[in-house]
N, C-alpha and C. Protein backbone atom coordinates (compact mmCIF):
# COMPACT_ATOMS: atom_id res chain seq x y z
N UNK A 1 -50.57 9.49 -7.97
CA UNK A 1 -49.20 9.10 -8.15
C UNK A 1 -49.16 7.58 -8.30
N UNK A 2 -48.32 7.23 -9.28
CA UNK A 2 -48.32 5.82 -9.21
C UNK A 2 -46.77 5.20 -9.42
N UNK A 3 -46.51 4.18 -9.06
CA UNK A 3 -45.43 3.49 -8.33
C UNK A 3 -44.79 1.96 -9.19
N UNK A 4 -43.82 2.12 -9.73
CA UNK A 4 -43.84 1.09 -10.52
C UNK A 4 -43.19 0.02 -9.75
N UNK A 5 -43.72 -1.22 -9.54
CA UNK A 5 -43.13 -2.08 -8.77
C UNK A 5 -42.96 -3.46 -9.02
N UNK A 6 -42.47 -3.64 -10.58
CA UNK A 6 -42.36 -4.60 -11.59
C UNK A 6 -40.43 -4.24 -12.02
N UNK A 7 -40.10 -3.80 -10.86
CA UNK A 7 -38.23 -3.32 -11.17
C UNK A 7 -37.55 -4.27 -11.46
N UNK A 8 -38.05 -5.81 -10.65
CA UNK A 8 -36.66 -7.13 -10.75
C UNK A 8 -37.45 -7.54 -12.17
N UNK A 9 -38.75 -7.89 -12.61
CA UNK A 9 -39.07 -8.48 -13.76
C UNK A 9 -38.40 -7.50 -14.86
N UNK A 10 -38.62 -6.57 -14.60
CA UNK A 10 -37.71 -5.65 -15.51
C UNK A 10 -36.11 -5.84 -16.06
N UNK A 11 -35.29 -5.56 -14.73
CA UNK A 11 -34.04 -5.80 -14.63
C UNK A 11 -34.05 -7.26 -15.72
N UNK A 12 -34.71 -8.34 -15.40
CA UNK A 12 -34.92 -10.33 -15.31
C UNK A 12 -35.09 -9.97 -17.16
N UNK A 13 -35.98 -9.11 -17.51
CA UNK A 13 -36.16 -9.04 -19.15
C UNK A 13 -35.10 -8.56 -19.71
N UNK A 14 -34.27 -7.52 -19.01
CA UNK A 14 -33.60 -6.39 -19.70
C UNK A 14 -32.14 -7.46 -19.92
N UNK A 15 -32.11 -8.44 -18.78
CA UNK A 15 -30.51 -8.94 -18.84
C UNK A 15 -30.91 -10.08 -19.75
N UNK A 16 -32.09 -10.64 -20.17
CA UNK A 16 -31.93 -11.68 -20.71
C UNK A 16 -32.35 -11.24 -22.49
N UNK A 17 -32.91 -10.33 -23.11
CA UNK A 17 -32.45 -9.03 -23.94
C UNK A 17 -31.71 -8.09 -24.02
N UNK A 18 -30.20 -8.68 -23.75
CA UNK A 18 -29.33 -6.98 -22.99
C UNK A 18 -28.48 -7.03 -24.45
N UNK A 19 -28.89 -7.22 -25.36
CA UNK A 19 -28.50 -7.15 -26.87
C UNK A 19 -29.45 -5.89 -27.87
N UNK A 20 -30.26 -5.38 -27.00
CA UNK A 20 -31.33 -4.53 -27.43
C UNK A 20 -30.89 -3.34 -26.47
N UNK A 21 -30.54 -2.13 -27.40
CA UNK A 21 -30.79 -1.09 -27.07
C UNK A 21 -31.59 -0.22 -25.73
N UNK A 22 -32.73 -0.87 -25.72
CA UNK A 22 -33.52 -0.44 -24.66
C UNK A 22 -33.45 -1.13 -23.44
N UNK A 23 -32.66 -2.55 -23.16
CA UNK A 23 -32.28 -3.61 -22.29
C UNK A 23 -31.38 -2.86 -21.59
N UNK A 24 -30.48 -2.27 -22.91
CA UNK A 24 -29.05 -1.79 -22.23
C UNK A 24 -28.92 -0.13 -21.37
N UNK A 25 -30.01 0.14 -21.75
CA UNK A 25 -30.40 1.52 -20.92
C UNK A 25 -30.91 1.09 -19.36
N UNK A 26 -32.06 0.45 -19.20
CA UNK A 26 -32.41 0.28 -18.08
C UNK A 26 -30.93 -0.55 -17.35
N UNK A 27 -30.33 -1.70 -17.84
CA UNK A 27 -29.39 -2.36 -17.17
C UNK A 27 -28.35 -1.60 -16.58
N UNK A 28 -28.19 -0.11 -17.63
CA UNK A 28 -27.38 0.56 -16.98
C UNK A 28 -27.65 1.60 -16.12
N UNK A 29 -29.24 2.27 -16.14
CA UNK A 29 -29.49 2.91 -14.96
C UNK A 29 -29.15 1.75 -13.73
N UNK A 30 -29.67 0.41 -14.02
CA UNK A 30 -29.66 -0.09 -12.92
C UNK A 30 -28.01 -0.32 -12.27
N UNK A 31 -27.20 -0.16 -12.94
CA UNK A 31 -26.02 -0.36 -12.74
C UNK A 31 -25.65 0.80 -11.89
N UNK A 32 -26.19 2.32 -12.38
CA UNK A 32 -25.49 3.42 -12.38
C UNK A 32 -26.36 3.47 -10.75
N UNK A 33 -27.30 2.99 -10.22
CA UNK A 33 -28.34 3.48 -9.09
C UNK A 33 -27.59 2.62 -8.04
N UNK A 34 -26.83 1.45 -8.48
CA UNK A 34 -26.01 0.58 -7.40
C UNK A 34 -24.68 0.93 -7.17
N UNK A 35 -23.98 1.76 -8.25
CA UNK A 35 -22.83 2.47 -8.14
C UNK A 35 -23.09 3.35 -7.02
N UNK A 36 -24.46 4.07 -7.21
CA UNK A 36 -24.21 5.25 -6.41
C UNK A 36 -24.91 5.14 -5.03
N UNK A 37 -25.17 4.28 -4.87
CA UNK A 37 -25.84 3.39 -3.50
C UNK A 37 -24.54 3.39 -2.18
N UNK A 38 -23.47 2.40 -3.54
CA UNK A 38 -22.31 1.71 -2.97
C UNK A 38 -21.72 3.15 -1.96
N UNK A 39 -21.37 4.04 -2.96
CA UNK A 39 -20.23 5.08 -2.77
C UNK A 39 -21.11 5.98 -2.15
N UNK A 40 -22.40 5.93 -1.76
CA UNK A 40 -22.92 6.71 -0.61
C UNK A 40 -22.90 5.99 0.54
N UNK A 41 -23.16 4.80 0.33
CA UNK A 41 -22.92 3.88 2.01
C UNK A 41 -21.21 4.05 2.21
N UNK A 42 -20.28 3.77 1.54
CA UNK A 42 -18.98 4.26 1.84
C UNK A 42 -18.41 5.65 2.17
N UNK A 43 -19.26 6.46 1.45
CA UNK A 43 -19.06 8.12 2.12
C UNK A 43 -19.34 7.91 3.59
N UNK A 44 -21.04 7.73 3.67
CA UNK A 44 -21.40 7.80 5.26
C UNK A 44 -20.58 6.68 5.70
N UNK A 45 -19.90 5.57 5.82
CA UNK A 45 -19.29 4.90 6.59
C UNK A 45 -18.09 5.49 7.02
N UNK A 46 -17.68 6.02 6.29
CA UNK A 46 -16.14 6.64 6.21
C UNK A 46 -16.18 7.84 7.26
N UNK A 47 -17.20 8.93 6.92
CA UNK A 47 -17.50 9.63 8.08
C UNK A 47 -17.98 9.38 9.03
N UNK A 48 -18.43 8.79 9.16
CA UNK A 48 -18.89 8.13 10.54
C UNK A 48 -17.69 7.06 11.53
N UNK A 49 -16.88 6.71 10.80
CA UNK A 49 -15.85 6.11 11.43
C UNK A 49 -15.04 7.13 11.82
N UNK A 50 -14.62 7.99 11.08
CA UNK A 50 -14.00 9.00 11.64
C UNK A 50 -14.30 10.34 12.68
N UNK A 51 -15.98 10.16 12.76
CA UNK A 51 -16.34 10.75 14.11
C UNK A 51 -16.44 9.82 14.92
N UNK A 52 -16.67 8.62 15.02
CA UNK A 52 -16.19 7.59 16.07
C UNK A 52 -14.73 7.98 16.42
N UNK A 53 -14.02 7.60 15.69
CA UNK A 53 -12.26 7.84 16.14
C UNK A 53 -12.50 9.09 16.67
N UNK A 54 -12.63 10.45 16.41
CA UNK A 54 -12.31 11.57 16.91
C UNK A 54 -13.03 12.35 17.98
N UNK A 55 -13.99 11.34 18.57
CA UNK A 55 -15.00 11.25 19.74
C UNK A 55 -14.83 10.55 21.10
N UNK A 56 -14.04 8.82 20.64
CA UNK A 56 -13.59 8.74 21.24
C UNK A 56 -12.35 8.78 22.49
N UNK A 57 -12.61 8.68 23.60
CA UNK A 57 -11.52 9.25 24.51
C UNK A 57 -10.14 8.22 24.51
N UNK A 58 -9.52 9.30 24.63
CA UNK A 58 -7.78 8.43 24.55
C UNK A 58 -7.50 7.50 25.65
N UNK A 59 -6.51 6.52 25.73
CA UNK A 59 -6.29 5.56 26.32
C UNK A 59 -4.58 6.30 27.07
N UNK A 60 -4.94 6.68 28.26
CA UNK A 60 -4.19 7.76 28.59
C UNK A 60 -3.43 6.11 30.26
N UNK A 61 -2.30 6.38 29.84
CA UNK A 61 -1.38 5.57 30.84
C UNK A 61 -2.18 5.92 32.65
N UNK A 62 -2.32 4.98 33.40
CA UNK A 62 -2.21 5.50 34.49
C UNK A 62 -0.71 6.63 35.73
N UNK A 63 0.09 5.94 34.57
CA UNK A 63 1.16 6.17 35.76
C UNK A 63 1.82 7.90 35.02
N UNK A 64 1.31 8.66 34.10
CA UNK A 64 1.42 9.32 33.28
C UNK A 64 0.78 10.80 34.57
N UNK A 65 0.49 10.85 35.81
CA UNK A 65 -0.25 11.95 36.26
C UNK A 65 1.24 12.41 36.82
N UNK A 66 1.21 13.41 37.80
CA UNK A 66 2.31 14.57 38.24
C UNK A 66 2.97 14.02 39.26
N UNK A 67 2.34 13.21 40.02
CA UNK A 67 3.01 12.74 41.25
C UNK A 67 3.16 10.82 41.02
N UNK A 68 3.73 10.82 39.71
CA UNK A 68 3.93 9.19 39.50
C UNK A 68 5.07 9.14 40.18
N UNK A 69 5.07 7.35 39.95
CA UNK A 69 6.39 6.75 40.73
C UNK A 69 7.41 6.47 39.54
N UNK A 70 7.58 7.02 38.35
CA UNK A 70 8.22 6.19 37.52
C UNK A 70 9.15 6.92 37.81
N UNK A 71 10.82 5.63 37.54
CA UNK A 71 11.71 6.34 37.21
C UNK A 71 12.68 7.41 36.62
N UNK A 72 13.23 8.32 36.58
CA UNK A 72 13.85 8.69 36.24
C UNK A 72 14.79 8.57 34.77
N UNK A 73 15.51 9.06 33.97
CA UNK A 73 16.45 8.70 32.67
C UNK A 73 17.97 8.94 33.82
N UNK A 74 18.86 7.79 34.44
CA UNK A 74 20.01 8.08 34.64
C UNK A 74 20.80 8.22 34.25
N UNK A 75 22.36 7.90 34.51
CA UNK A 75 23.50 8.20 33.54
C UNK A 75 23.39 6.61 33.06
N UNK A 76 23.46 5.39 33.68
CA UNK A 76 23.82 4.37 32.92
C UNK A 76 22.78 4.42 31.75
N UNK A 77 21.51 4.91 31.84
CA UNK A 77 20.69 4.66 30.68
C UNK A 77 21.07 5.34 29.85
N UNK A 78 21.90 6.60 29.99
CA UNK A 78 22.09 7.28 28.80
C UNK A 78 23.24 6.99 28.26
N UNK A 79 24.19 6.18 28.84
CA UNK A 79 25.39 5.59 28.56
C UNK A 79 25.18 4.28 27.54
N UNK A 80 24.48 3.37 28.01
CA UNK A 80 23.57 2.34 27.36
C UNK A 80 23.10 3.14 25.44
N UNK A 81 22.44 3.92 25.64
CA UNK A 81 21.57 4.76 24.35
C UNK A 81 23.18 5.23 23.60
N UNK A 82 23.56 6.08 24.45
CA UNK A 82 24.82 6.22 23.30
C UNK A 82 25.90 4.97 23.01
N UNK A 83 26.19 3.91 23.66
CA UNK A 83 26.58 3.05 22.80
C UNK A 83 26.01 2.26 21.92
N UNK A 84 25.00 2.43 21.93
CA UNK A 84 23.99 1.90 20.79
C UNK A 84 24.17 2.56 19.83
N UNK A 85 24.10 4.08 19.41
CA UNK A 85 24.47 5.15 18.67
C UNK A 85 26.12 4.59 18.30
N UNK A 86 26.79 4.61 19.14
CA UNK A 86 28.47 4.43 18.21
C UNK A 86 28.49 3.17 17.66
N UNK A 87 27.58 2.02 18.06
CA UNK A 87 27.84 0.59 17.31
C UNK A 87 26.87 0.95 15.91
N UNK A 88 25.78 1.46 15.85
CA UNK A 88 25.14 1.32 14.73
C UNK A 88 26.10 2.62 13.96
N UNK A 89 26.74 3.89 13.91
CA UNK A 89 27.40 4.29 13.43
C UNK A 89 29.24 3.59 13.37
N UNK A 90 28.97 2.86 13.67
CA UNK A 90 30.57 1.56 13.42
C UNK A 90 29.79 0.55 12.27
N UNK A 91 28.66 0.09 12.74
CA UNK A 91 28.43 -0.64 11.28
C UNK A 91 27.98 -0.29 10.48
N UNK A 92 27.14 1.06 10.46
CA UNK A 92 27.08 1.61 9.12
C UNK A 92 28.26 2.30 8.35
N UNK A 93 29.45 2.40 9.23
CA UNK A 93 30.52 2.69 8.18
C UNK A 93 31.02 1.45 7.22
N UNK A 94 31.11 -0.08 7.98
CA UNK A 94 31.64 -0.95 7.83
C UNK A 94 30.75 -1.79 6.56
N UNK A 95 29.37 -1.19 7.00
CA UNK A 95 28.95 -1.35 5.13
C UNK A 95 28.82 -0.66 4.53
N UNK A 96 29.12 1.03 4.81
CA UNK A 96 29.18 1.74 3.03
C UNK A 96 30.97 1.20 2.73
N UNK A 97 31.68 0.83 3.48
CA UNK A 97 33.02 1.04 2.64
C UNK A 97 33.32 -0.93 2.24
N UNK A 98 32.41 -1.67 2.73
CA UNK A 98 32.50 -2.87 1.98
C UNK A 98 32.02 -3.13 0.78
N UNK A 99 32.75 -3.65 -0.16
CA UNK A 99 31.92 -3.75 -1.41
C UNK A 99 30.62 -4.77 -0.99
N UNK A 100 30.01 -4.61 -2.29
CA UNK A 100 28.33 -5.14 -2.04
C UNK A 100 28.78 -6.39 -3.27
N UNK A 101 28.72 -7.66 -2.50
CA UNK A 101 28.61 -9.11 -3.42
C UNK A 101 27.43 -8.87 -4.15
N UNK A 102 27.92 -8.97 -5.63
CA UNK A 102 26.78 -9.07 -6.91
C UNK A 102 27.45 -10.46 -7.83
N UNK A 103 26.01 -11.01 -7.57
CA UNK A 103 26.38 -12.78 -8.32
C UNK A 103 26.46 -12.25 -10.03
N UNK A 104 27.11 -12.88 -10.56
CA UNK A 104 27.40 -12.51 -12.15
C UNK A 104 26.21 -13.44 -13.17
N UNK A 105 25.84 -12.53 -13.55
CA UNK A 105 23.90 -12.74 -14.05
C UNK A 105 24.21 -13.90 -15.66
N UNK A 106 25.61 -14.15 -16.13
CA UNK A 106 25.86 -14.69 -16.78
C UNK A 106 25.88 -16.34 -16.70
């Protein structure tokens, strides 16, 4: 078996004859062998990031177990949330029924 290992003098002839037919073949295997280099290191990167993400363990709150101390939702908080709800439905009426200023393009 023998091993050709004259590839960059090759490539070095082919680009500086890449007006010849036979320049433009090898230049483009060599093109086509780095295309597919690229988009195999990006396949395996891609999967591999995504068994990283789906391996690693979640970032889970401490205070999130059965016997936490967190508060409660009371009435003022929910009083609070719905006036938030009637002001943003007060100004979204107050701009669909205002006309919309358009500068005159003239």
């Amino acid at each position: 078996m023998r091993f050709d290992y004259g590839v960059s003098v090759k490539i070095r002839d082919a680009y500086a004859s890449r007006h010849e037919p036979e320049a433009a073949r090898v230049l483009g295997e060599f093109v086509w062998a780095i295309q597919l280099i690229l988009i195999t290191l990006i396949v395996l990167s891609s999967i591999g990031y995504g068994i990283w993400e789906f391996i690693r363990p979640l970032d889970v709150p401490e205070d999130s177990g059965v016997g936490s101390s967190r508060k409660g939702f009371v009435r003022s908080d929910l009083q609070k949330v719905l006036e938030g709800f009637d002001a943003r439905a007060v100004r979204y009426e107050e701009r669909r029924t205002a006309p919309v200023p358009i500068r005159d393009p003239s």
